[in-house]
Protein backbone atom coordinates (compact mmCIF):
# COMPACT_ATOMS: atom_id res chain seq x y z
CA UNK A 1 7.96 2.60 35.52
CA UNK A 2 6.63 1.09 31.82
CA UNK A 3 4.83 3.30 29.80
CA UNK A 4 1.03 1.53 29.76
CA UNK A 5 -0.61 0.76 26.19
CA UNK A 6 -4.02 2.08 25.86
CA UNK A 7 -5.93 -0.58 23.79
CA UNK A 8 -8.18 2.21 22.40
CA UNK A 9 -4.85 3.80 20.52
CA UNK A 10 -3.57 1.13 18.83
CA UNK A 11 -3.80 1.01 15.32
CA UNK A 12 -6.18 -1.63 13.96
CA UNK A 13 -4.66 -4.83 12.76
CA UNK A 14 -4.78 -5.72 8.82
CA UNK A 15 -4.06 -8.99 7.53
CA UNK A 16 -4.16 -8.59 3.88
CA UNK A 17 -0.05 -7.08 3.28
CA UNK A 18 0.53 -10.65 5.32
CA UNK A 19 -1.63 -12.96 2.75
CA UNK A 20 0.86 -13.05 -0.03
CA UNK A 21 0.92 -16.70 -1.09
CA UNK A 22 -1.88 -19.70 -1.01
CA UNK A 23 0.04 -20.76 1.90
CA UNK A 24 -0.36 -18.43 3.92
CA UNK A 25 -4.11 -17.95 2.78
CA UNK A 26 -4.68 -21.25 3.79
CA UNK A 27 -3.45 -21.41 6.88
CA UNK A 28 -4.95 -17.64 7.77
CA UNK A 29 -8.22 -19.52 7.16
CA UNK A 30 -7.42 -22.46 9.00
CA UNK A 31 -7.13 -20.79 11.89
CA UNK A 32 -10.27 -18.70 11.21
CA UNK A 33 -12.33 -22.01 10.76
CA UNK A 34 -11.46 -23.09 14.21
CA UNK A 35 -13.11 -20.32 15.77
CA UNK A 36 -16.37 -21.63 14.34
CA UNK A 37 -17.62 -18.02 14.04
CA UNK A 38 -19.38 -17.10 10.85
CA UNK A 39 -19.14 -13.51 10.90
CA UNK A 40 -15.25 -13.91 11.60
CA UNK A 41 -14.69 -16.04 8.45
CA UNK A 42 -16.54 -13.35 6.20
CA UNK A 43 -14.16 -10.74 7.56
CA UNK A 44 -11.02 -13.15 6.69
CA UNK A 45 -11.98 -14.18 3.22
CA UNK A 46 -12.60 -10.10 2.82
CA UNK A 47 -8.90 -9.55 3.86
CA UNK A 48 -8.07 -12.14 1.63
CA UNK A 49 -10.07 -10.52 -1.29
CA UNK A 50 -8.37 -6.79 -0.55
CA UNK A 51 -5.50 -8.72 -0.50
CA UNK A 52 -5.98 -10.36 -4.30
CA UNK A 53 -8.21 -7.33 -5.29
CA UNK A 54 -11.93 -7.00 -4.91
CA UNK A 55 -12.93 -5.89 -8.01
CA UNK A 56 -11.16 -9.40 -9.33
CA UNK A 57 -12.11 -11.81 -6.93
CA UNK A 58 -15.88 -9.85 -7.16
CA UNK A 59 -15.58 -10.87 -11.58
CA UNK A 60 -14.62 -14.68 -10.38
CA UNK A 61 -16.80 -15.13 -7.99
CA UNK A 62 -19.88 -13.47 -10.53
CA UNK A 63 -20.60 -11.00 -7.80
CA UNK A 64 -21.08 -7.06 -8.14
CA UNK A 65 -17.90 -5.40 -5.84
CA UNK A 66 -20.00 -3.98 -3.90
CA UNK A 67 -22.33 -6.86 -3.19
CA UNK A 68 -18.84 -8.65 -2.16
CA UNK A 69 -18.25 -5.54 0.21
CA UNK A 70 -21.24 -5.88 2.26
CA UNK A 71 -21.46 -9.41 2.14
CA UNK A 72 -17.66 -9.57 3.60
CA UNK A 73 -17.62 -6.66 5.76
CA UNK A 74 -17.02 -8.00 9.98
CA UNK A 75 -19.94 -8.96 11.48
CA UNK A 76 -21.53 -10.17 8.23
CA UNK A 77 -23.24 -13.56 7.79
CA UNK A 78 -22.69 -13.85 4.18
CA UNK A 79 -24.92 -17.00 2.96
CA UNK A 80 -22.62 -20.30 2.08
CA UNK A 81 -23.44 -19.71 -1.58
CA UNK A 82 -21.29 -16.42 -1.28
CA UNK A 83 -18.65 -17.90 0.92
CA UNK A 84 -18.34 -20.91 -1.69
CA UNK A 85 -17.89 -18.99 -4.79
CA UNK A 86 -16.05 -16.64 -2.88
CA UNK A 87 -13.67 -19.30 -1.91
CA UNK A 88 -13.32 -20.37 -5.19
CA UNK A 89 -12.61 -17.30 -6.84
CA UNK A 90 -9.76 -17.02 -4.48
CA UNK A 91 -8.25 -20.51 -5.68
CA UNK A 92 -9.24 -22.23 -1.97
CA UNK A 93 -11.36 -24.91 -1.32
CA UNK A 94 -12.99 -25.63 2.60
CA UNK A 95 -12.18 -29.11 3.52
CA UNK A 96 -13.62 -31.66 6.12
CA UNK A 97 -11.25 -32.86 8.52
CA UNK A 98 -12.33 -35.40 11.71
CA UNK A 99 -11.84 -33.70 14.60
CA UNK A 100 -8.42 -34.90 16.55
CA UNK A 101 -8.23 -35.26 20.57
């Protein structure tokens, strides 16, 4: 018989060792920007600032580190303000698209 998984004891998924490039940053948020969920982007660009370094993308972005903490942390609804000069502090830029299908 398979050992079962419990859910509970797996270890919690990180993104940030997998954002390495603007590549794969963009496409991470992509993704993240079809959900349509708010508080899901905040945690992404978050990864994506742990992955670049807070303190730096915090400097760009003209925001204290810890303001950048809260205001990314899951379940956040960081204004668009933040998310905008967070974006650009990362080197990204959200772009309209027409929806396909």
């Amino acid at each position: 018989m398979p050992k079962r998984i419990k859910v509970e004891e797996l270890p919690e998924f990180d993104a940030a060792p997998y954002l390495e490039d603007e590549a794969s940053i963009a496409a991470f948020l992509t993704d993240i920007l079809d959900t349509n969920d708010a508080s899901l982007l905040a945690s992404a660009l978050g990864d994506i600032a742990r992955a670049r370094g807070m303190t730096e993308i915090a400097r760009s972005a003209g925001i204290t580190r810890e303001a950048l903490y809260r205001a990314l942390r899951p379940g956040s609804a960081p204004r668009f303000d933040t998310v905008s000069r967070v974006c650009g502090a990362l080197g990204v830029r959200l772009v309209a698209m027409p929806v396909q299908g």
